[in-house]
N, C-alpha and C. Protein backbone atom coordinates (compact mmCIF):
# COMPACT_ATOMS: atom_id res chain seq x y z
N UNK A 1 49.43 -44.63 119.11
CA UNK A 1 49.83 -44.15 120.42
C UNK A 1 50.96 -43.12 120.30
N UNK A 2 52.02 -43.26 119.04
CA UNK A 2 52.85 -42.32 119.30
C UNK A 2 52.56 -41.33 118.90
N UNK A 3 51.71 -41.01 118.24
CA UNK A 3 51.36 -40.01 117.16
C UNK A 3 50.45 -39.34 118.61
N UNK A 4 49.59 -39.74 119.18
CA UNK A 4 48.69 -39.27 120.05
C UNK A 4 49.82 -38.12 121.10
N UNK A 5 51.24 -39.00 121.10
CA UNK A 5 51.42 -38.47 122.32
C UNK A 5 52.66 -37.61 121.59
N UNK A 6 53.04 -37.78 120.26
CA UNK A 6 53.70 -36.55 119.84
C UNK A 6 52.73 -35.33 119.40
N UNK A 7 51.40 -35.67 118.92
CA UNK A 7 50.74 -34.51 119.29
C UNK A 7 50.26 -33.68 120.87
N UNK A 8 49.98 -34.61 121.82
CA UNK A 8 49.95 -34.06 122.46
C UNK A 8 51.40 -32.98 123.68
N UNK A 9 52.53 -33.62 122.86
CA UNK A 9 54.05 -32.72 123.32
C UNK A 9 54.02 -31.57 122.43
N UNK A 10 53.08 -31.57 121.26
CA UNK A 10 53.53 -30.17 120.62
C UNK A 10 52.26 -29.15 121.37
N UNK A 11 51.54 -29.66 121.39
CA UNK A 11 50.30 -29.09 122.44
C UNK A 11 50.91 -28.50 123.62
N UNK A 12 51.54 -29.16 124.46
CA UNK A 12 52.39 -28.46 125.78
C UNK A 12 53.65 -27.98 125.48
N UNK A 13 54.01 -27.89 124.66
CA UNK A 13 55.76 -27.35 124.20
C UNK A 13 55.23 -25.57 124.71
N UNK A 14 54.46 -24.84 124.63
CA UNK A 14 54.47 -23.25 125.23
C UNK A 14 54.31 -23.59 126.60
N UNK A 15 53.90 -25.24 127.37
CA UNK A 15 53.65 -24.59 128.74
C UNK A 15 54.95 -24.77 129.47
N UNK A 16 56.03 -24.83 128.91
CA UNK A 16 57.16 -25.16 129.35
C UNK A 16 58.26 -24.12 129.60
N UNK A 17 58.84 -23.07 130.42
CA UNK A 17 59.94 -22.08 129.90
C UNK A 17 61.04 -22.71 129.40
N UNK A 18 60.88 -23.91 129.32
CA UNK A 18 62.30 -24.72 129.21
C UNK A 18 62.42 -26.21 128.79
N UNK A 19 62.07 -26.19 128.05
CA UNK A 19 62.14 -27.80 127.50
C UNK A 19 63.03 -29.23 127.32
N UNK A 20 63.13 -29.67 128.00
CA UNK A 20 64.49 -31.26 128.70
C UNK A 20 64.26 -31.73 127.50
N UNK A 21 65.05 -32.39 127.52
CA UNK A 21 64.71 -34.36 126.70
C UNK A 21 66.22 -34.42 127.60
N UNK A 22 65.76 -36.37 127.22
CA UNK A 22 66.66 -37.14 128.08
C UNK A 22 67.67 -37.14 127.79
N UNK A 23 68.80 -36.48 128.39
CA UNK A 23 69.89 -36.84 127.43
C UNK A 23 71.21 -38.19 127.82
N UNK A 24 71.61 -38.67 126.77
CA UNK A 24 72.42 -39.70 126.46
C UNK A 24 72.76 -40.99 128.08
N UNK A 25 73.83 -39.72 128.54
CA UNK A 25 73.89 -40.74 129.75
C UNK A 25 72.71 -40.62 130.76
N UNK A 26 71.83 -40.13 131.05
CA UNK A 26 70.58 -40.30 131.24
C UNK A 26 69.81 -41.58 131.24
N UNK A 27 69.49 -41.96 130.00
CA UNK A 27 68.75 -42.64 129.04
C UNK A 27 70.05 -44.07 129.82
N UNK A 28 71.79 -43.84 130.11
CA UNK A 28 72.15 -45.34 130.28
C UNK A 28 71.79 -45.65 132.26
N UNK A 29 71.77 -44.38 132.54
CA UNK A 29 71.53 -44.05 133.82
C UNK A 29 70.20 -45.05 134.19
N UNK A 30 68.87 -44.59 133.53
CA UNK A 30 67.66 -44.59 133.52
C UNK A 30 67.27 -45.87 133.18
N UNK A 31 68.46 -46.78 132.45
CA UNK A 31 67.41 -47.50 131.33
C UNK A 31 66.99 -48.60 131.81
N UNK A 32 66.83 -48.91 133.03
CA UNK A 32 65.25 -50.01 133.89
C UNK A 32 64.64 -48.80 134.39
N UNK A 33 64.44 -47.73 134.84
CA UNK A 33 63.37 -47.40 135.58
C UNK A 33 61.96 -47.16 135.03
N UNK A 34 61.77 -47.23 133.66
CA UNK A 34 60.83 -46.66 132.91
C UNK A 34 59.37 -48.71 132.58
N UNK A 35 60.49 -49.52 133.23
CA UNK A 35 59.81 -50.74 133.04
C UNK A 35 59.04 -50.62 134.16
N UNK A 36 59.57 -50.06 135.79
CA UNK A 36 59.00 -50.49 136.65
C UNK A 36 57.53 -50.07 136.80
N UNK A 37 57.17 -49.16 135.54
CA UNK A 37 55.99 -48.27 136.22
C UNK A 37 55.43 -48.10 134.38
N UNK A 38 54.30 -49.07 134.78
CA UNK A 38 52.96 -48.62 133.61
C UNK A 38 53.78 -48.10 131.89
N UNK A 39 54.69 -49.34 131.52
CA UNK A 39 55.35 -49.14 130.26
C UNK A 39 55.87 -47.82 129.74
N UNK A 40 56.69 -47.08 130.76
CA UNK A 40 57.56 -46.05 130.67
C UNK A 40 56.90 -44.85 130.68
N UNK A 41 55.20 -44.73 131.23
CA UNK A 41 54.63 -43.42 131.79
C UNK A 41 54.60 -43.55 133.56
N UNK A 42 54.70 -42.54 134.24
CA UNK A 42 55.15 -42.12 135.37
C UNK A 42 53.18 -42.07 135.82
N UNK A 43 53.05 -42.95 136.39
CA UNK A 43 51.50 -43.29 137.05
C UNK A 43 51.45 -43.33 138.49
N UNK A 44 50.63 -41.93 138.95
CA UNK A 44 49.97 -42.03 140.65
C UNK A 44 48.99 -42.10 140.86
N UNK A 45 48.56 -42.75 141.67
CA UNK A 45 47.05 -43.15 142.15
C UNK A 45 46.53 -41.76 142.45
N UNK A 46 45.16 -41.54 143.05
CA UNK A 46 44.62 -40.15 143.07
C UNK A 46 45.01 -40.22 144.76
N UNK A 47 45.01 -40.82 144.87
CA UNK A 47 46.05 -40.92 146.88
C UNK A 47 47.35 -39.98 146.49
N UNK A 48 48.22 -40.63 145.72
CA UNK A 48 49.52 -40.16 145.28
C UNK A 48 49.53 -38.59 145.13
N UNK A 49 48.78 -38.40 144.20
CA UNK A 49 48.51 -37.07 143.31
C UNK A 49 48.02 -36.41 144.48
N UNK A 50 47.14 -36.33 145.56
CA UNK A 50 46.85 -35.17 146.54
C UNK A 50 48.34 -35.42 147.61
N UNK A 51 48.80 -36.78 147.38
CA UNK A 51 50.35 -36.08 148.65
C UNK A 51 51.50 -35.43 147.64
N UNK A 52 51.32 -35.43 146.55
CA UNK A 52 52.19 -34.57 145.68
C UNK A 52 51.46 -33.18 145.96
N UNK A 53 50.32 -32.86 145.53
CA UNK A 53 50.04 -31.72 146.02
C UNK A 53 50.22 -31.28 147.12
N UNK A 54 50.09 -31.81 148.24
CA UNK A 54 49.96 -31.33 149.96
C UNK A 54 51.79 -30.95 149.84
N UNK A 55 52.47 -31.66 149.32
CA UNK A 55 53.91 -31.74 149.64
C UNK A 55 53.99 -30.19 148.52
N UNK A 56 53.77 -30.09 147.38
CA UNK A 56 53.81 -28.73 146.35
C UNK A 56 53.22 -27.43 147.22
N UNK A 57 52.20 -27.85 147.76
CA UNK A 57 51.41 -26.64 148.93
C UNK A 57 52.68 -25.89 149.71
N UNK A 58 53.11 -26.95 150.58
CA UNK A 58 53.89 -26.77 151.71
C UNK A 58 54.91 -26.17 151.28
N UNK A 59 55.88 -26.75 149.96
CA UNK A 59 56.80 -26.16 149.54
C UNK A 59 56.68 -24.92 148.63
N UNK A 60 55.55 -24.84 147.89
CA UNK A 60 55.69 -23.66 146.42
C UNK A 60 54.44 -23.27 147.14
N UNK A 61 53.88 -23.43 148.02
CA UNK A 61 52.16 -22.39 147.06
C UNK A 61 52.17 -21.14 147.13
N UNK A 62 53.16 -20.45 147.56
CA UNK A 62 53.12 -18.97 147.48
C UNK A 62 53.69 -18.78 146.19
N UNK A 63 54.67 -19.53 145.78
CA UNK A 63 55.46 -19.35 143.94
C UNK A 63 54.04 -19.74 142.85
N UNK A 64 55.01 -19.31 142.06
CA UNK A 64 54.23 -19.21 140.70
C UNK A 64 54.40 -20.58 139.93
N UNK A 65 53.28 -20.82 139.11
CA UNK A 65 52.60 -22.43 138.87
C UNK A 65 53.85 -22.95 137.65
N UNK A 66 55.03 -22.50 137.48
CA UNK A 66 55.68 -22.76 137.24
C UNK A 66 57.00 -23.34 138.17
N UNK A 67 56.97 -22.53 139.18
CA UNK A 67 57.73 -23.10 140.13
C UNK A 67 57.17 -24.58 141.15
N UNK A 68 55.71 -24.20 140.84
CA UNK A 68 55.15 -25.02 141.43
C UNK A 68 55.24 -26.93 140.70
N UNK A 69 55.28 -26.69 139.22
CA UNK A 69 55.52 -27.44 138.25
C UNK A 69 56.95 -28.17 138.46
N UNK A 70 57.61 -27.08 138.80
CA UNK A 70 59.09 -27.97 139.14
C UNK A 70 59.89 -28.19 140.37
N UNK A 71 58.75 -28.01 141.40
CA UNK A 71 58.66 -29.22 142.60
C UNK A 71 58.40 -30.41 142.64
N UNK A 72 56.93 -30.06 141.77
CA UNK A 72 56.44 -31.74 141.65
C UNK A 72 56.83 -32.23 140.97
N UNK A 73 58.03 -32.11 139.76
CA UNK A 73 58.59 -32.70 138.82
C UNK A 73 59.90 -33.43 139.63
N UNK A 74 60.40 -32.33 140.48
CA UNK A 74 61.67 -32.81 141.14
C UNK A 74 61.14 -34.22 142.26
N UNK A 75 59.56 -34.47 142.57
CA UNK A 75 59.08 -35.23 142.96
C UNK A 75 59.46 -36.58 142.21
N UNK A 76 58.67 -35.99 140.92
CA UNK A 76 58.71 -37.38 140.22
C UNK A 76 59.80 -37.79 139.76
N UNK A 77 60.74 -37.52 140.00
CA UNK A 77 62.24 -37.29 139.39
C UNK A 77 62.54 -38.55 140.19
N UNK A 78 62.16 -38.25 141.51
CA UNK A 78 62.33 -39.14 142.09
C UNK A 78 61.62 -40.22 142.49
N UNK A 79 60.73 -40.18 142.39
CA UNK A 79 59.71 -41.50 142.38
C UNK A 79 60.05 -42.55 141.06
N UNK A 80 60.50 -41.66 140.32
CA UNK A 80 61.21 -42.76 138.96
C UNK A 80 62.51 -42.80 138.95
N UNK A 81 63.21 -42.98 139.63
CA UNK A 81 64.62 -43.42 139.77
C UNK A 81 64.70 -44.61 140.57
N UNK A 82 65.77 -45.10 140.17
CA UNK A 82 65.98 -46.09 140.87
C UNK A 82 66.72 -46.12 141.99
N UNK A 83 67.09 -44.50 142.23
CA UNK A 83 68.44 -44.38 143.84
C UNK A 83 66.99 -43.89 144.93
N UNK A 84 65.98 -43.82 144.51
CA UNK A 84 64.84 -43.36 145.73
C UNK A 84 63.80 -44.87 145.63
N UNK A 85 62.89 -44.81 146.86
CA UNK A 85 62.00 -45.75 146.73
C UNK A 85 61.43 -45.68 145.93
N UNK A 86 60.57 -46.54 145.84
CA UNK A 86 59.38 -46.65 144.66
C UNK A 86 58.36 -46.26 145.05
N UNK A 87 57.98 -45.78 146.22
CA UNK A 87 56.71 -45.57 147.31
C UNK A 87 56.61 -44.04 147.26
N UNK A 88 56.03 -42.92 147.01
CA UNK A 88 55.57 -41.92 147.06
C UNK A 88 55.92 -41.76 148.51
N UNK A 89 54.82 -42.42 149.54
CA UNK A 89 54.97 -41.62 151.07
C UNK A 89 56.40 -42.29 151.60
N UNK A 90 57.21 -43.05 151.15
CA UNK A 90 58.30 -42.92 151.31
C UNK A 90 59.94 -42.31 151.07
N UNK A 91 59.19 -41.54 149.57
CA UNK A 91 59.84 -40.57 149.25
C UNK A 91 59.98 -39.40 149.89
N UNK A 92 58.20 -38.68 150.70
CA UNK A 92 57.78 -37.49 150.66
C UNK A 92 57.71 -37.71 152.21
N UNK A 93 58.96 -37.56 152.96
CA UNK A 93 58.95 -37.56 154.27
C UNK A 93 59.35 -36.31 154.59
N UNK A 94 59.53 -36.35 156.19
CA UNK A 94 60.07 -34.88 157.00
C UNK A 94 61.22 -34.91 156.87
N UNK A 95 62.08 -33.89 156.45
CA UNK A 95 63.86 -33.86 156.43
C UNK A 95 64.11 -33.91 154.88
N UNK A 96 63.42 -34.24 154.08
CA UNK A 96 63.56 -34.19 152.49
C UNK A 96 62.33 -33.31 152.04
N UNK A 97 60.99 -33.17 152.43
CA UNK A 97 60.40 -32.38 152.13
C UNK A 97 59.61 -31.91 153.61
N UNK A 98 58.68 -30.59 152.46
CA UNK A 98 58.24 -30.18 153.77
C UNK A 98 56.88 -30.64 153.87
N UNK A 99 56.01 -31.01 154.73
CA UNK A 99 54.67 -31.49 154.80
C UNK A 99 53.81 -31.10 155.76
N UNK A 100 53.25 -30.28 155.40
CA UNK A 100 52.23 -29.69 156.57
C UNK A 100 50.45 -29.67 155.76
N UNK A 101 50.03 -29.32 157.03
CA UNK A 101 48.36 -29.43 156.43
C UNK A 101 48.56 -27.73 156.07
N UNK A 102 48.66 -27.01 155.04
CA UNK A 102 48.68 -25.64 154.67
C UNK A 102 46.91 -24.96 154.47
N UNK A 103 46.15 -25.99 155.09
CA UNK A 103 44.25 -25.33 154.67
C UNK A 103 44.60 -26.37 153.44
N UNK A 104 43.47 -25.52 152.64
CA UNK A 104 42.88 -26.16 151.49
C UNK A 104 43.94 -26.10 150.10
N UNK A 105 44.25 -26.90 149.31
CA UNK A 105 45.18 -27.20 148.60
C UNK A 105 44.15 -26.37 147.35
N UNK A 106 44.76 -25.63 146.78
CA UNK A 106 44.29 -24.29 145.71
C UNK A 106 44.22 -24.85 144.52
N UNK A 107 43.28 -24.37 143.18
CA UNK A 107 43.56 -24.98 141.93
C UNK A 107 44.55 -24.75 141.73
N UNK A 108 44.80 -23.66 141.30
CA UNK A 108 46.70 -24.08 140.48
C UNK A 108 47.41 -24.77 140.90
N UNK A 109 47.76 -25.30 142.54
CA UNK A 109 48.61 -26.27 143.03
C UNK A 109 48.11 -27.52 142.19
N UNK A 110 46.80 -27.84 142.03
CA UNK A 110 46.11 -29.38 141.20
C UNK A 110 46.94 -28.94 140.00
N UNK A 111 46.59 -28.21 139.60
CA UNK A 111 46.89 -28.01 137.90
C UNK A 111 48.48 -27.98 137.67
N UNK A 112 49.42 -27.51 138.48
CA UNK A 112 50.80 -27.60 138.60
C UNK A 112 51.23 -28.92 138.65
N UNK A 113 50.37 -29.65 139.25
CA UNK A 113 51.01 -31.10 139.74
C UNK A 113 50.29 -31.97 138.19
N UNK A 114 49.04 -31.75 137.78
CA UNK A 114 48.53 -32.17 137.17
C UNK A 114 49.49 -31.81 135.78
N UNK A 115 50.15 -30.71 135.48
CA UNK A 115 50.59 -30.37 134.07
C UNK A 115 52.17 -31.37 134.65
N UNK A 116 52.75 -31.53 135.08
CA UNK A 116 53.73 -31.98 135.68
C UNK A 116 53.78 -33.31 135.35
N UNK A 117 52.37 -34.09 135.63
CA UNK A 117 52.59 -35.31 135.42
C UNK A 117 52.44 -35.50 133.83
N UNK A 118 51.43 -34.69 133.23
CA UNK A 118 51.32 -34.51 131.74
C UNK A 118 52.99 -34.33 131.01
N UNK A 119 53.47 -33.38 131.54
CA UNK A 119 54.71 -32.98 130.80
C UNK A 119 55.84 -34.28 130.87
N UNK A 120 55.69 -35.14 132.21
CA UNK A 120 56.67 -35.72 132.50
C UNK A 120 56.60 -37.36 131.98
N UNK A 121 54.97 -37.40 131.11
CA UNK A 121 54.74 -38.13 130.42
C UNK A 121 55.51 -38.16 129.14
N UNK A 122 55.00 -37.17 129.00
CA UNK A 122 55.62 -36.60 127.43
C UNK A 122 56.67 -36.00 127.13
N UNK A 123 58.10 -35.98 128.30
CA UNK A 123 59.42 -35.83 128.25
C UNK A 123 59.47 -34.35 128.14
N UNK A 124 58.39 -33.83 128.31
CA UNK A 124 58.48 -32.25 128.30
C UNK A 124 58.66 -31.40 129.70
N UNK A 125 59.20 -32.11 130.47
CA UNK A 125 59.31 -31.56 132.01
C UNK A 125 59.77 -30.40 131.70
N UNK A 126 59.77 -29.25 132.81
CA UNK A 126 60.65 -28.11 132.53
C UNK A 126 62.19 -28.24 133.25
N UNK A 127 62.37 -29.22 133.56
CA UNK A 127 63.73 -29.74 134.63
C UNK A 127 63.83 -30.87 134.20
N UNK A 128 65.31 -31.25 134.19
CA UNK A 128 65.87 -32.60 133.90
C UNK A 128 65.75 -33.65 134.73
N UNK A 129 65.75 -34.89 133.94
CA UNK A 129 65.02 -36.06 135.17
C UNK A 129 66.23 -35.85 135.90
N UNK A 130 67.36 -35.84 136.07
CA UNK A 130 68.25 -35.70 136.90
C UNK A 130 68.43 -34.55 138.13
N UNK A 131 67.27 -34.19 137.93
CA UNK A 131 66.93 -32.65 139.14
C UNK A 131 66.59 -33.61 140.26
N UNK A 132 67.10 -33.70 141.64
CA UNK A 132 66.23 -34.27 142.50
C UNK A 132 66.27 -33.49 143.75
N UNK A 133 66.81 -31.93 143.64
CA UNK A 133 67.13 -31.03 144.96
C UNK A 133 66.44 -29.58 144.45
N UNK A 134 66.02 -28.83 146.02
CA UNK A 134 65.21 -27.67 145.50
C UNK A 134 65.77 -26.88 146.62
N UNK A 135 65.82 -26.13 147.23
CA UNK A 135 65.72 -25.25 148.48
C UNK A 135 65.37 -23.78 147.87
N UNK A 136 64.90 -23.32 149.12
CA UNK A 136 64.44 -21.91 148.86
C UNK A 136 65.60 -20.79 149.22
N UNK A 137 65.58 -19.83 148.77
CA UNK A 137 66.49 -18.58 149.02
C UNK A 137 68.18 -19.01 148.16
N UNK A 138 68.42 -19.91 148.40
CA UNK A 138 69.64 -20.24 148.14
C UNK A 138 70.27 -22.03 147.22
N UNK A 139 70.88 -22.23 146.61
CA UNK A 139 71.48 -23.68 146.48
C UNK A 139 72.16 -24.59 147.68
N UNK A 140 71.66 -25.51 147.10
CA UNK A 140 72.70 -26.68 148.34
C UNK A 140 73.73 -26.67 148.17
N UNK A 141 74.55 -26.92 149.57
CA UNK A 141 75.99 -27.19 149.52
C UNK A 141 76.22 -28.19 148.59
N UNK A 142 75.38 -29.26 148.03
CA UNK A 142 75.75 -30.64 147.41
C UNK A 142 74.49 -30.08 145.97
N UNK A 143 75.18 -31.35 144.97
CA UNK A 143 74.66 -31.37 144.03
C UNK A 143 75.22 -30.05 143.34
N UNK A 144 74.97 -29.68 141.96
CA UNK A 144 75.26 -28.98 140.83
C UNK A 144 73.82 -28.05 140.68
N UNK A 145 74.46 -26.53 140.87
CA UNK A 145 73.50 -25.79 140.61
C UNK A 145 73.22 -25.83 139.18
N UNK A 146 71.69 -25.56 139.02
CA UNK A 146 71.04 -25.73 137.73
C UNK A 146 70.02 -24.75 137.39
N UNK A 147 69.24 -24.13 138.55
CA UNK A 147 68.08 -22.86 137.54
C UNK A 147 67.72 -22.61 138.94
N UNK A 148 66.94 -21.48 139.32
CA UNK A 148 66.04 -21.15 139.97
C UNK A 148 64.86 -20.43 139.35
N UNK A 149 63.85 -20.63 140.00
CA UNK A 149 62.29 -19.98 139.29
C UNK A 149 61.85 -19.30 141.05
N UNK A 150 61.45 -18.47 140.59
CA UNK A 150 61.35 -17.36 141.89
C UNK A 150 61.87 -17.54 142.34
N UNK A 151 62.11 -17.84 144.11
CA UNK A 151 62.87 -18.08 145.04
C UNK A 151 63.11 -19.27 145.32
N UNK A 152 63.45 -20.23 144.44
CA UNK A 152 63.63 -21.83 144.48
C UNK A 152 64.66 -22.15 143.69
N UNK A 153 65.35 -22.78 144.63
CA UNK A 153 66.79 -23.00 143.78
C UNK A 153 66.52 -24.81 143.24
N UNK A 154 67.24 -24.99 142.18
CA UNK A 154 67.12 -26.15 142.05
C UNK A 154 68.34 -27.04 141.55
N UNK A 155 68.98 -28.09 142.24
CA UNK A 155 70.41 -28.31 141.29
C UNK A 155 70.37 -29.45 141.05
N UNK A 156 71.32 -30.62 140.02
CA UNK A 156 71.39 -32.01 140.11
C UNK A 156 72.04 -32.65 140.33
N UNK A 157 71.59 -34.07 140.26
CA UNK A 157 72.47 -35.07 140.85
C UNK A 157 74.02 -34.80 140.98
N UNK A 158 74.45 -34.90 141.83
CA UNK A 158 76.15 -34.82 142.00
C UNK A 158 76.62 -35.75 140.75
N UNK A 159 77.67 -35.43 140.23
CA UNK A 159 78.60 -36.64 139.30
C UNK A 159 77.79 -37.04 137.68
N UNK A 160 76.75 -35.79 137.65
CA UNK A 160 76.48 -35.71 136.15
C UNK A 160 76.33 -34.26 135.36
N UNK A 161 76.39 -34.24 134.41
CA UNK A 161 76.26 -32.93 133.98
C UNK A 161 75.29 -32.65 132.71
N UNK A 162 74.61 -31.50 132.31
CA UNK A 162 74.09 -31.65 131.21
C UNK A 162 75.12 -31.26 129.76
């Protein structure tokens, strides 16, 4: 199994501009959330996976499948922590994200969300699990600015640093 899945991180290491691993206080931050869910891989039902998409639509689908990648990462960021629910549609409400019916949800939005969950298997996210904020045009007043990819700002948790 490990061998499967260190080959398959050297396999995605180009789809990444930016490559995480967990670092230190992270890992003391983190260290129950990885029990609660399918022996420390990040698992959504195919229910899950189209409201990650509908929610990636609403927010990125005009950005590029990289930006799109680190919406749904900042998703799962939070679906695996232990300061958010454990519930997807209780994560992915109005006032934290945006959710609209945008038409038909596009391949690359699947494939963004889909490489997302791949990468975030394999610790290869392009954002730190500690990313859990995005806005467009600009950073939040709160939290620690950290990268933007097109017009998406993204920063982390208040009170940690990389």
């Amino acid at each position: 199994m490990i061998a499967y899945i260190m080959a398959m991180a050297l396999s995605l290491s180009a789809m990444c501009s930016e490559i995480t691993t967990m670092p230190e206080y992270a890992m003391e931050e983190y260290s129950d959330m990885f029990i609660l869910s399918n022996n420390g891989l990040c698992y959504v039902s195919d229910e899950d996976r189209e409201l990650i998409a509908r929610c990636v639509m609403s927010e990125a689908g005009g950005e590029s499948e990289d930006c799109q990648e680190a919406v749904a990462t900042v998703i799962l960021n939070r679906y695996m922590s232990p300061r958010y629910p454990d519930n997807l549609s209780e994560i992915i409400v109005p006032g934290q994200f945006s959710l609209q019916d945008n038409g038909e949800i596009t391949t690359e939005v699947y494939l963004s969300v889909s490489r997302a969950l791949v990468n975030y298997n394999t610790g290869m996210q392009c954002i730190p699990y500690n990313c859990y904020y995005f806005r467009a045009g600009k950073y939040h007043d709160f939290g620690i600015p950290y990268t933007h990819i097109d017009n998406t700002y993204f920063s982390l948790s208040e009170g940690t640093c990389l």
